[in-house]
C-alpha atoms as a PDB file:
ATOM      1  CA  UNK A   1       0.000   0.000   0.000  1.00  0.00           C
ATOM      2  CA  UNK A   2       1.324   3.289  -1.186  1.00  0.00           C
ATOM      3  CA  UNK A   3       1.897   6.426   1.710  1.00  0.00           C
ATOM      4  CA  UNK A   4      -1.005   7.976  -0.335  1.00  0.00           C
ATOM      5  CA  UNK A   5      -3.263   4.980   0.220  1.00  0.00           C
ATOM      6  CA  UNK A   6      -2.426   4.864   3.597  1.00  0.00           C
ATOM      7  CA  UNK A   7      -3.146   9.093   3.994  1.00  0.00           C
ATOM      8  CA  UNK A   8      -6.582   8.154   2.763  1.00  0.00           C
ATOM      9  CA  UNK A   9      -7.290   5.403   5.059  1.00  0.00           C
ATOM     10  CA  UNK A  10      -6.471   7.034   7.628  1.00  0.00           C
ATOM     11  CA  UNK A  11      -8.468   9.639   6.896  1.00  0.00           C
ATOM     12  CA  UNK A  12     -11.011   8.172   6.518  1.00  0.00           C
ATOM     13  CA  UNK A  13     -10.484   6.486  10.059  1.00  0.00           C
ATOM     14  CA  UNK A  14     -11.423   9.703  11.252  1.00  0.00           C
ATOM     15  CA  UNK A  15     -14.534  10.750   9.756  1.00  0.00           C
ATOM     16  CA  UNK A  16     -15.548   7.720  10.253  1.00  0.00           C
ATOM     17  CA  UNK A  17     -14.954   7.435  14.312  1.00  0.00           C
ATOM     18  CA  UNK A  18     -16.290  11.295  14.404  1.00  0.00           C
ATOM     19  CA  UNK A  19     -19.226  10.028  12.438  1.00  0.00           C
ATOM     20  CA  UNK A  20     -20.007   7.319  14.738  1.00  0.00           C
ATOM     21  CA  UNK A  21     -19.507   9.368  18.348  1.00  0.00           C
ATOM     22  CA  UNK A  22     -22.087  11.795  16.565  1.00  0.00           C
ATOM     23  CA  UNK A  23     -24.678   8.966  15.695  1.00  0.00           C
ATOM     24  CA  UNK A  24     -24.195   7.744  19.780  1.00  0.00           C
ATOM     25  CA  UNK A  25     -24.738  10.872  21.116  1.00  0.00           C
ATOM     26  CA  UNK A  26     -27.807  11.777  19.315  1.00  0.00           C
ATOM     27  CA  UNK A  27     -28.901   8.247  20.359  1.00  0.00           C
ATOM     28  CA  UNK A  28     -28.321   9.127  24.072  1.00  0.00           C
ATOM     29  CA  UNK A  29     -29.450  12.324  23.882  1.00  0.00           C
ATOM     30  CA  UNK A  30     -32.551  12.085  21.779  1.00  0.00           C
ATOM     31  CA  UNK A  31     -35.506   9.759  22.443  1.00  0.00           C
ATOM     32  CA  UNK A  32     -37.282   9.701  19.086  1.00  0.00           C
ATOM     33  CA  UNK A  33     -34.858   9.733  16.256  1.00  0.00           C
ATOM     34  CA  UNK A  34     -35.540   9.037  12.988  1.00  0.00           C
ATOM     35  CA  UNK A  35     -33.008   9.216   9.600  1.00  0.00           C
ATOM     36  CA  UNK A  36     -34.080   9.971   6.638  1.00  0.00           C
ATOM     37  CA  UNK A  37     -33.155   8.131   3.728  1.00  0.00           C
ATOM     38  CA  UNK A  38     -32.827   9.895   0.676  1.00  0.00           C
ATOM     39  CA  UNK A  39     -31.941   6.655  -1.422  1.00  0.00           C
ATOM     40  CA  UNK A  40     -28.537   8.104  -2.778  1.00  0.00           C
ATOM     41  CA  UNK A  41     -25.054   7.983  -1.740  1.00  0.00           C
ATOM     42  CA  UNK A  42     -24.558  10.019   1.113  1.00  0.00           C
ATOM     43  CA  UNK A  43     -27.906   8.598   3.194  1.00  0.00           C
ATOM     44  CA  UNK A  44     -26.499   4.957   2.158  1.00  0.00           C
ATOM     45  CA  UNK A  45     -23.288   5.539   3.889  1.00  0.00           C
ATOM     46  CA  UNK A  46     -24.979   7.254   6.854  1.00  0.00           C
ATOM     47  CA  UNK A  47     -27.152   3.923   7.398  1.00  0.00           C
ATOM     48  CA  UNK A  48     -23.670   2.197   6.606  1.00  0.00           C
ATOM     49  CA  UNK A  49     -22.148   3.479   9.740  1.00  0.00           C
ATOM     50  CA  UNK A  50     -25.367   3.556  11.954  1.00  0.00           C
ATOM     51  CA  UNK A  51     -25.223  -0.456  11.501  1.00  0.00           C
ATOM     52  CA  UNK A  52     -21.005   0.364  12.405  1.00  0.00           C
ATOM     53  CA  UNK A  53     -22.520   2.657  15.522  1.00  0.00           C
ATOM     54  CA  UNK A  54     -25.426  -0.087  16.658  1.00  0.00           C
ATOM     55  CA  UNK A  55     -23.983  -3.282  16.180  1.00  0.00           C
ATOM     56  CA  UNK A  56     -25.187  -3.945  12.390  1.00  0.00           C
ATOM     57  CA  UNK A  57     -29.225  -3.029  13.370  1.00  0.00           C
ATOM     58  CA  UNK A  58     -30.824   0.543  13.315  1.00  0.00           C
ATOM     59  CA  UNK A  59     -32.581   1.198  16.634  1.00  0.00           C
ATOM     60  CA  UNK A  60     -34.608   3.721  14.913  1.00  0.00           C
ATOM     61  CA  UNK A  61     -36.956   4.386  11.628  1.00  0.00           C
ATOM     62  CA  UNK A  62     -35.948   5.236   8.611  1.00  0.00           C
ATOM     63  CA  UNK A  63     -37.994   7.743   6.340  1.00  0.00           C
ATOM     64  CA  UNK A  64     -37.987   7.933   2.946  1.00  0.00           C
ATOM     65  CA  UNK A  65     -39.970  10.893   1.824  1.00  0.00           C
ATOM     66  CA  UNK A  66     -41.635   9.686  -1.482  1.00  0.00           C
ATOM     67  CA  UNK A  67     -42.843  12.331  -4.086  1.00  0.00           C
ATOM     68  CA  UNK A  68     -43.747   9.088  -6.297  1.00  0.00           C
ATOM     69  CA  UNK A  69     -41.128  10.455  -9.014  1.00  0.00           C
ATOM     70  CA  UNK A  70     -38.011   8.424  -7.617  1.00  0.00           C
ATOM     71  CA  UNK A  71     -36.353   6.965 -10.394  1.00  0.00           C
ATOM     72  CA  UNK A  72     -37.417   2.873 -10.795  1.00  0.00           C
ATOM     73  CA  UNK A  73     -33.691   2.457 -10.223  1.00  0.00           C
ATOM     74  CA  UNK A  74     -34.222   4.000  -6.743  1.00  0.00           C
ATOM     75  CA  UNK A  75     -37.504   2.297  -5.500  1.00  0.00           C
ATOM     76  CA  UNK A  76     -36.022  -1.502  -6.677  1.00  0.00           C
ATOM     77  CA  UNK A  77     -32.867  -0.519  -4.597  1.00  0.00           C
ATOM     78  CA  UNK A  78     -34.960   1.209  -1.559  1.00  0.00           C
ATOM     79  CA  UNK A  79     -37.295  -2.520  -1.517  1.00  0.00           C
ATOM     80  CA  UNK A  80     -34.689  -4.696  -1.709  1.00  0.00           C
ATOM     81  CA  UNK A  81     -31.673  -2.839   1.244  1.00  0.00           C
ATOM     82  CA  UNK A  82     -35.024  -2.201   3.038  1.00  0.00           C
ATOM     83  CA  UNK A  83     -35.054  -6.407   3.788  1.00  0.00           C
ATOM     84  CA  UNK A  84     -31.310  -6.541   3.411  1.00  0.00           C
ATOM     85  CA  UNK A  85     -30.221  -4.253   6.340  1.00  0.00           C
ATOM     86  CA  UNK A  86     -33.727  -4.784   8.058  1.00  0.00           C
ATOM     87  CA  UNK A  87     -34.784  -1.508   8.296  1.00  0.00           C
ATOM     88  CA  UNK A  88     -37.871  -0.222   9.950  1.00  0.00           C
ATOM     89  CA  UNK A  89     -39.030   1.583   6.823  1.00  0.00           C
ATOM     90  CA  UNK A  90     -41.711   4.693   6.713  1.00  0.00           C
ATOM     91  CA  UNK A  91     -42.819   5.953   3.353  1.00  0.00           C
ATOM     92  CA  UNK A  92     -45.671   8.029   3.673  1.00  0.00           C
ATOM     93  CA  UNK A  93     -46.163   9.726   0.382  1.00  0.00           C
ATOM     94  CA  UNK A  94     -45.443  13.619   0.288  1.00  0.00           C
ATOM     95  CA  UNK A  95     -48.173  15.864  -0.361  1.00  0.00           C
ATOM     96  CA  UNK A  96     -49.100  17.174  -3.848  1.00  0.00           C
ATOM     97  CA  UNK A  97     -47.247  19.940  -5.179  1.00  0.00           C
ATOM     98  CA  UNK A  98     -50.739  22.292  -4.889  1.00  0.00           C
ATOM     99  CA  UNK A  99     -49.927  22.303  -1.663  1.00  0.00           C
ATOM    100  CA  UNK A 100     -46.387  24.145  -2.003  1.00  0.00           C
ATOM    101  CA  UNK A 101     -45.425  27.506  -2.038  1.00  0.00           C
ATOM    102  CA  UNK A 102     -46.629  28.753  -5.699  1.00  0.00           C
ATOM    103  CA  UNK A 103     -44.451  31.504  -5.705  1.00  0.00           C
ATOM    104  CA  UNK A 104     -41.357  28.836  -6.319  1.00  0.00           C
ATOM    105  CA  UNK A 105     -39.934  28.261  -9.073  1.00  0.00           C
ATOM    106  CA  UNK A 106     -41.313  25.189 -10.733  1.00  0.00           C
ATOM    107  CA  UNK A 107     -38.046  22.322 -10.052  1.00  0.00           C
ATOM    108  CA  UNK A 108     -38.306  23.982  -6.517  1.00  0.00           C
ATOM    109  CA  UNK A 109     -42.189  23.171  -6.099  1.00  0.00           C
ATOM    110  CA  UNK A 110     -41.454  19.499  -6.807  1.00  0.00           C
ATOM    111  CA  UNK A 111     -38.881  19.534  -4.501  1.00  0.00           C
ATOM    112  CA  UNK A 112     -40.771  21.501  -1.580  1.00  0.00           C
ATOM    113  CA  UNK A 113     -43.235  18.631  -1.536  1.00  0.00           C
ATOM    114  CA  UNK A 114     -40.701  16.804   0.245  1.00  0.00           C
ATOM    115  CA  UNK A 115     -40.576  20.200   3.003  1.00  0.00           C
ATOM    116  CA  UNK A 116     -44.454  19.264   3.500  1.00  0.00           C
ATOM    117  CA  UNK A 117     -43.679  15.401   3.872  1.00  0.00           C
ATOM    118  CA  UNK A 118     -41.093  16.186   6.468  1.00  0.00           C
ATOM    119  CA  UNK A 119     -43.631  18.739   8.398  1.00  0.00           C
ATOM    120  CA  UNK A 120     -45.996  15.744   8.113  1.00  0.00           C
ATOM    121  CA  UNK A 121     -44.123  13.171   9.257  1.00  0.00           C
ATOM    122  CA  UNK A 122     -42.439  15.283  12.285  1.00  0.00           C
ATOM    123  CA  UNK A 123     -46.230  15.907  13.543  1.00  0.00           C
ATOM    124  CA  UNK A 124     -47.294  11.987  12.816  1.00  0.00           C
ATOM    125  CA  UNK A 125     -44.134  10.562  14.224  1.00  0.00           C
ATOM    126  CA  UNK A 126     -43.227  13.217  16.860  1.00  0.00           C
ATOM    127  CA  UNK A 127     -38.956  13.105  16.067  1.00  0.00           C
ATOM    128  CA  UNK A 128     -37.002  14.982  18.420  1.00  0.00           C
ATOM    129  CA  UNK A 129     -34.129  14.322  16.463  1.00  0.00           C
ATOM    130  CA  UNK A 130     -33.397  13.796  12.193  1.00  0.00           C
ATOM    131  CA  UNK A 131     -30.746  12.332  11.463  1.00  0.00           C
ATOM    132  CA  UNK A 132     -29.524  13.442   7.750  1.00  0.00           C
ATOM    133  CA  UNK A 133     -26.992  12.821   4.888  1.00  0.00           C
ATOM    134  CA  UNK A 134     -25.910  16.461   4.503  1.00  0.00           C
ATOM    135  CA  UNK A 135     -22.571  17.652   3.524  1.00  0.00           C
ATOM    136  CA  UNK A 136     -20.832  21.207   4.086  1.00  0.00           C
ATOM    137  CA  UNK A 137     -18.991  20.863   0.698  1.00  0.00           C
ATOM    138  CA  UNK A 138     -22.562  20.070  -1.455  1.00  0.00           C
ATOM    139  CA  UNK A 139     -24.261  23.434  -1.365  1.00  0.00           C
ATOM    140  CA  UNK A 140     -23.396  27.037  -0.089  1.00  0.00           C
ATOM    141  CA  UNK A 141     -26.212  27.404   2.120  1.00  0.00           C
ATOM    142  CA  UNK A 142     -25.450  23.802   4.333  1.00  0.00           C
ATOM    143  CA  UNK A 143     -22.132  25.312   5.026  1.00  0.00           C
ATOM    144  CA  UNK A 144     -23.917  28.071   7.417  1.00  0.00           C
ATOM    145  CA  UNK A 145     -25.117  24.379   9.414  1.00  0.00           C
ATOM    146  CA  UNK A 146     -23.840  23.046  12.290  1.00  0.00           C
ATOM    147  CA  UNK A 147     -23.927  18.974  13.395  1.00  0.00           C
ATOM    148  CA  UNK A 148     -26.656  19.200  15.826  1.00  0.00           C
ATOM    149  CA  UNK A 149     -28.923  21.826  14.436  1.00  0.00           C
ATOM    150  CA  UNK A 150     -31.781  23.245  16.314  1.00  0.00           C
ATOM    151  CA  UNK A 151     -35.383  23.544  14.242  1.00  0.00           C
ATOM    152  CA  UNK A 152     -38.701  24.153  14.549  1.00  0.00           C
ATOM    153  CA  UNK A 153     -41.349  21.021  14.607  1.00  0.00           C
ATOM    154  CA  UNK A 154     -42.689  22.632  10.824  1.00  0.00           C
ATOM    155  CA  UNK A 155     -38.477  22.434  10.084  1.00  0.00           C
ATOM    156  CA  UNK A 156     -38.177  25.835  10.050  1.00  0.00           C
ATOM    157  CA  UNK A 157     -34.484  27.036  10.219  1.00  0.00           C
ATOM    158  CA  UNK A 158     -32.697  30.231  10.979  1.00  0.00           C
ATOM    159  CA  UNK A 159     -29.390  30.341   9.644  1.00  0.00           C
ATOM    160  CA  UNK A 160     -28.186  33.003  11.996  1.00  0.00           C
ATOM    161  CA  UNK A 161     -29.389  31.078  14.943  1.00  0.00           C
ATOM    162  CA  UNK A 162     -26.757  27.903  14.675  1.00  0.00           C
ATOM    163  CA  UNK A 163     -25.205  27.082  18.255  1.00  0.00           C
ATOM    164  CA  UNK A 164     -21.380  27.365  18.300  1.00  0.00           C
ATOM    165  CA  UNK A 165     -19.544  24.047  18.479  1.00  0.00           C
ATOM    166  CA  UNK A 166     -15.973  24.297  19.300  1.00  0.00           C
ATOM    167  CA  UNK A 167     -13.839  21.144  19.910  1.00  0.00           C
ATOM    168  CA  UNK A 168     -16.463  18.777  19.589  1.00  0.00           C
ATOM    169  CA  UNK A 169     -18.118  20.072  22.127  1.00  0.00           C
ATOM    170  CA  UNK A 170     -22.649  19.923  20.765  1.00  0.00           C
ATOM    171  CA  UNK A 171     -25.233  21.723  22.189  1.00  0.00           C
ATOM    172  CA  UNK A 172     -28.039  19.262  21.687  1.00  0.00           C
ATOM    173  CA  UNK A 173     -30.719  20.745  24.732  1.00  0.00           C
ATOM    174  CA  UNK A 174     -33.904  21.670  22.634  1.00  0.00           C
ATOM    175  CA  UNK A 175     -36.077  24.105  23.436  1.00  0.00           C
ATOM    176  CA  UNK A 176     -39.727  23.411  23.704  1.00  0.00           C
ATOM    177  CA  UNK A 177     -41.238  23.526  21.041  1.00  0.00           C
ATOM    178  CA  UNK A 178     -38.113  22.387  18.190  1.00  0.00           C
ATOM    179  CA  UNK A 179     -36.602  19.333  17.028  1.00  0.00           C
ATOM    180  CA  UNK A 180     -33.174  18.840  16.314  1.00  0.00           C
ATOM    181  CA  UNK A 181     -31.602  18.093  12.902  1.00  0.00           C
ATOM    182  CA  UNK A 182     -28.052  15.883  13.291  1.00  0.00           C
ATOM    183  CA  UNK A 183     -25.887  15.659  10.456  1.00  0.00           C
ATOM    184  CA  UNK A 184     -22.962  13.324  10.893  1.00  0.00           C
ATOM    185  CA  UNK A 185     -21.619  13.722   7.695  1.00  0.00           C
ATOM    186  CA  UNK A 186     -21.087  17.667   7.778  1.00  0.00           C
ATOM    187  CA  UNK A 187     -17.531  18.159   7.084  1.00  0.00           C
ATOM    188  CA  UNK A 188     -16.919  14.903   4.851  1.00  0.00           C
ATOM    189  CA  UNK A 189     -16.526  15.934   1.270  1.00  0.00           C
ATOM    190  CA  UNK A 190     -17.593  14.201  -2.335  1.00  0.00           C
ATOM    191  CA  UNK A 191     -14.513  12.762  -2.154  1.00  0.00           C
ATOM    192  CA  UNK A 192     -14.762  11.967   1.093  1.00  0.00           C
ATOM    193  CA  UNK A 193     -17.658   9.544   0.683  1.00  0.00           C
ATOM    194  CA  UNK A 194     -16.302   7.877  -3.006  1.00  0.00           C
ATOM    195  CA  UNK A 195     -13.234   6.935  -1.676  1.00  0.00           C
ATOM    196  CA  UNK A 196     -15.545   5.278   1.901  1.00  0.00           C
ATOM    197  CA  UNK A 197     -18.012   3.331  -0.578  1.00  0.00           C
ATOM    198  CA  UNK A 198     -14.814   1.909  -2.497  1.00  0.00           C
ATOM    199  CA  UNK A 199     -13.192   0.858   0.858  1.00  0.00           C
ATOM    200  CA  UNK A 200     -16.616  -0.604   2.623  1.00  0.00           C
ATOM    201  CA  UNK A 201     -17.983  -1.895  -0.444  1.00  0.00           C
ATOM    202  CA  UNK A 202     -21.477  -0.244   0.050  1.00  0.00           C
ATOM    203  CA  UNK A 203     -23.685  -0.500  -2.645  1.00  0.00           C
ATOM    204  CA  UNK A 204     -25.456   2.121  -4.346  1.00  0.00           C
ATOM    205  CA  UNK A 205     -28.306   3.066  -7.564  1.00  0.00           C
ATOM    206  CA  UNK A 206     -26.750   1.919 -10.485  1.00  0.00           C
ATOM    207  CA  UNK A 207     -27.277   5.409 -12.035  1.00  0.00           C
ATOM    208  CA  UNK A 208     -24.150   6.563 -10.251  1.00  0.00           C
ATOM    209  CA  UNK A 209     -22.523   4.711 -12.542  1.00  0.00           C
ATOM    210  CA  UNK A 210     -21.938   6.508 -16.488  1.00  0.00           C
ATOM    211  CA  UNK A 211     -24.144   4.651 -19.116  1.00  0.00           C
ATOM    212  CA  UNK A 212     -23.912   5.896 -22.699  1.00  0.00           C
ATOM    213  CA  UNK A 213     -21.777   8.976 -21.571  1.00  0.00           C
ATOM    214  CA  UNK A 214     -23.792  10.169 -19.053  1.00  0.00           C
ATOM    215  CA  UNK A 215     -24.384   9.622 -14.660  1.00  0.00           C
ATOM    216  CA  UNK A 216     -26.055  10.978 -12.189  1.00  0.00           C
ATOM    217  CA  UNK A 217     -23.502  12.703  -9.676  1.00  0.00           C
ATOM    218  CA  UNK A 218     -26.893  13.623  -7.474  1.00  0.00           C
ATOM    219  CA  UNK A 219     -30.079  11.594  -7.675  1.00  0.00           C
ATOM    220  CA  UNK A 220     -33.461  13.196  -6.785  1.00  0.00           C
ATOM    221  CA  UNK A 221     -36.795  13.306  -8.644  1.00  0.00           C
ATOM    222  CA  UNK A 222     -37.398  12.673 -12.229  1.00  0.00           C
ATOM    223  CA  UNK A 223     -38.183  15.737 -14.146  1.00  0.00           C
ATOM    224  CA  UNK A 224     -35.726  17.884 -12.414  1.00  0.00           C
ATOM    225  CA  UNK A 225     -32.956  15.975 -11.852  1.00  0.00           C
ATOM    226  CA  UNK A 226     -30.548  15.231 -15.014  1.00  0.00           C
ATOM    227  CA  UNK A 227     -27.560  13.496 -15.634  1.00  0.00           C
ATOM    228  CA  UNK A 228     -23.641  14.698 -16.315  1.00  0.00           C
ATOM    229  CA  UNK A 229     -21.524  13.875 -19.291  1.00  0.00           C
ATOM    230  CA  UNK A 230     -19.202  11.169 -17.778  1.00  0.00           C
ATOM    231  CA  UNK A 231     -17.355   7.801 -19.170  1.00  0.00           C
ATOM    232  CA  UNK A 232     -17.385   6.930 -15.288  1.00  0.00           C
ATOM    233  CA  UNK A 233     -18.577   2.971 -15.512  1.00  0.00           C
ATOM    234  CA  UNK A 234     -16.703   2.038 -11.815  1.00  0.00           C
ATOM    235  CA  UNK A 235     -15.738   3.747  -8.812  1.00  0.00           C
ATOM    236  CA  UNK A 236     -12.367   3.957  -9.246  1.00  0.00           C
ATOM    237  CA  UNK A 237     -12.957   6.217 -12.378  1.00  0.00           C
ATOM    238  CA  UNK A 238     -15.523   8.024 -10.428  1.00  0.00           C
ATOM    239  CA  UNK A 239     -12.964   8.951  -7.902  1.00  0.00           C
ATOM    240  CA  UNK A 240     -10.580   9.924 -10.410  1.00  0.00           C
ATOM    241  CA  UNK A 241     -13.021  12.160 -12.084  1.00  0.00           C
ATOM    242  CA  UNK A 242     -13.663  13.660  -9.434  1.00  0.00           C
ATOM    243  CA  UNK A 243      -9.942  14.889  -8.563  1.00  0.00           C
ATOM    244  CA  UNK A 244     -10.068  16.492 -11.783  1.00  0.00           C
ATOM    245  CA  UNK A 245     -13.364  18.213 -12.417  1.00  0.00           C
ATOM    246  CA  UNK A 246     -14.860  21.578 -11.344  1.00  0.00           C
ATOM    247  CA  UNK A 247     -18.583  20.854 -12.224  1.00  0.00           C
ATOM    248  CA  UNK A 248     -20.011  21.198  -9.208  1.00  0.00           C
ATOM    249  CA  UNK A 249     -21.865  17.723  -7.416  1.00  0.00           C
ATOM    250  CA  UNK A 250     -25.524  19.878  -8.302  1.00  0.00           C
ATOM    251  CA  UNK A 251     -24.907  20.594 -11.813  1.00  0.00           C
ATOM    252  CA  UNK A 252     -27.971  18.028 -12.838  1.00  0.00           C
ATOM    253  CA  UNK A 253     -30.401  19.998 -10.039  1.00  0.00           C
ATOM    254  CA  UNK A 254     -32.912  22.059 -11.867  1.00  0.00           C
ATOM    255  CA  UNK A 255     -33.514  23.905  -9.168  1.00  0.00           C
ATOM    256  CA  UNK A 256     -29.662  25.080  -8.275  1.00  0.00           C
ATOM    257  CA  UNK A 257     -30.268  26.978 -11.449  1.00  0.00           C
ATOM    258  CA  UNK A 258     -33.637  28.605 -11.216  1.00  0.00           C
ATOM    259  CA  UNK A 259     -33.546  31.488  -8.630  1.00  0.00           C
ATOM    260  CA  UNK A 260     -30.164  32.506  -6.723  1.00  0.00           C
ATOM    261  CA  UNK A 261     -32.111  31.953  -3.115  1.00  0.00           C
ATOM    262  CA  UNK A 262     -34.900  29.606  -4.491  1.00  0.00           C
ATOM    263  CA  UNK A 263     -32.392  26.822  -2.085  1.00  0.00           C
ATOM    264  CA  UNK A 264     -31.983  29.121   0.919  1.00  0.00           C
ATOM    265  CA  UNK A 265     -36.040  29.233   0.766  1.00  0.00           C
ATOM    266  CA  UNK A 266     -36.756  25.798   0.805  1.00  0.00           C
ATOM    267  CA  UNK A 267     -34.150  25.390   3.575  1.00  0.00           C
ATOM    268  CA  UNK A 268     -35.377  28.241   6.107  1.00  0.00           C
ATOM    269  CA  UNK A 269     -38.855  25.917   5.825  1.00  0.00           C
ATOM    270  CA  UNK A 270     -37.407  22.866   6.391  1.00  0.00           C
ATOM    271  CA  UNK A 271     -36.044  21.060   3.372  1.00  0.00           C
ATOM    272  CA  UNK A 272     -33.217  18.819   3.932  1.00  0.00           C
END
């Protein structure tokens, strides 16, 4: 194994180890968690390391908020991992998109259905902690979060509102009245989680993976999510694509591209 190799590991010993003394101490700390499971990369290597954090079983739901536009890629992998890890699976379907905000943008409307799944669920379920798949690196406005993030039980989120955490050290006391939003994978990169899947061997949609010329480097709902030019058929060449482009992870978003704070929006109400 080469000294780079070995950099990498070890790297990756550590965001994993952080990853997993987050995951414990929102299970200590929080009664009713929940993670929601997004059915792409990042959530699949957050339930990866909650089997690593709970001896290989989940001690909580998992919610997959379904708009009924998944890809049929996504659903066959969400129904088969679903009896494979043995996960306690909630798919309540998201309300319509007459329901949203019609002042959106139109990719953004599809995409704040999932906003009024997640209010829904949070008032069925009564959460006091989400656990999510969010990175710092994936989008401007998620670099403004923190790991244990403070919300309101509709999701609302203030930005400028975030609790300091220096040295590891979390607030995680709610106030009455909020949930809390925990996001393990904060400060991991694309990278980050590539180079992870290769080592662990986690599987994944096969759109990930370039067919034709093209892959999905983000998978969401069909109609406003679009794949990238790439020859990327394996994860190696994924990894090495990705140490030498500049498109950024949410170039096939339609909605990164219709209004500069159409994101920020659907985040101050609670999207992921």
């Amino acid at each position: 194994m080469s000294s780079l190799d070995q950099q990498h590991l070890d790297h990756l010993d550590q965001l994993e180890a952080q990853s997993i003394y987050i995951l414990r101490e929102a299970r200590v700390r929080l009664k009713r968690l929940g993670l929601l499971w997004s059915l792409g990369k990042d959530s699949n290597v957050l339930i990866w390391l909650c089997r690593k954090a709970f001896l290989g079983e989940l001690p909580f739901p998992v919610a997959h908020l379904d708009t009924g536009l998944e890809f049929p890629e996504s659903y066959e992998f969400r129904d088969r991992y679903t009896q494979e890890w043995g996960l306690n699976l909630i798919k309540d379907e998201c309300p319509p998109i007459e329901m949203t905000d019609p002042t959106l943008p139109p990719g953004t409307r599809v995409a704040a259905r999932k906003s009024l799944g997640l209010a829904a669920a949070l008032e069925k379920y009564q959460f006091d902690g989400l656990i999510t798949g969010i990175r710092r690196d994936e989008q401007a406005t998620r670099a403004k979060e923190r790991i244990f993030s403070p919300r309101g039980l509709d999701g609302s989120w203030q930005a400028a509102n975030q609790p300091p955490e220096f040295w590891d050290q979390f607030t995680i006391e709610r106030a009455p009245g909020t949930h809390m939003r925990v996001h393990p994978l904060l400060a991991w990169t694309e990278l980050d989680v590539w180079r992870y899947i290769q080592r662990e061997e986690i599987p994944l949609v096969p759109l990930y993976f370039a067919k034709d010329g093209k892959r999905f480097r983000s998978l969401g709902e069909i109609g406003i999510t679009f794949p990238v030019d790439s020859n990327a058929s394996t994860i190696e060449e994924i990894i090495e694509e990705l140490e030498n482009t500049r498109t950024p992870e949410r170039a096939g978003r339609s909605m990164d591209h219709e209004a500069e704070d159409a994101f920020e929006r659907l985040r101050t109400t609670g999207y992921l």
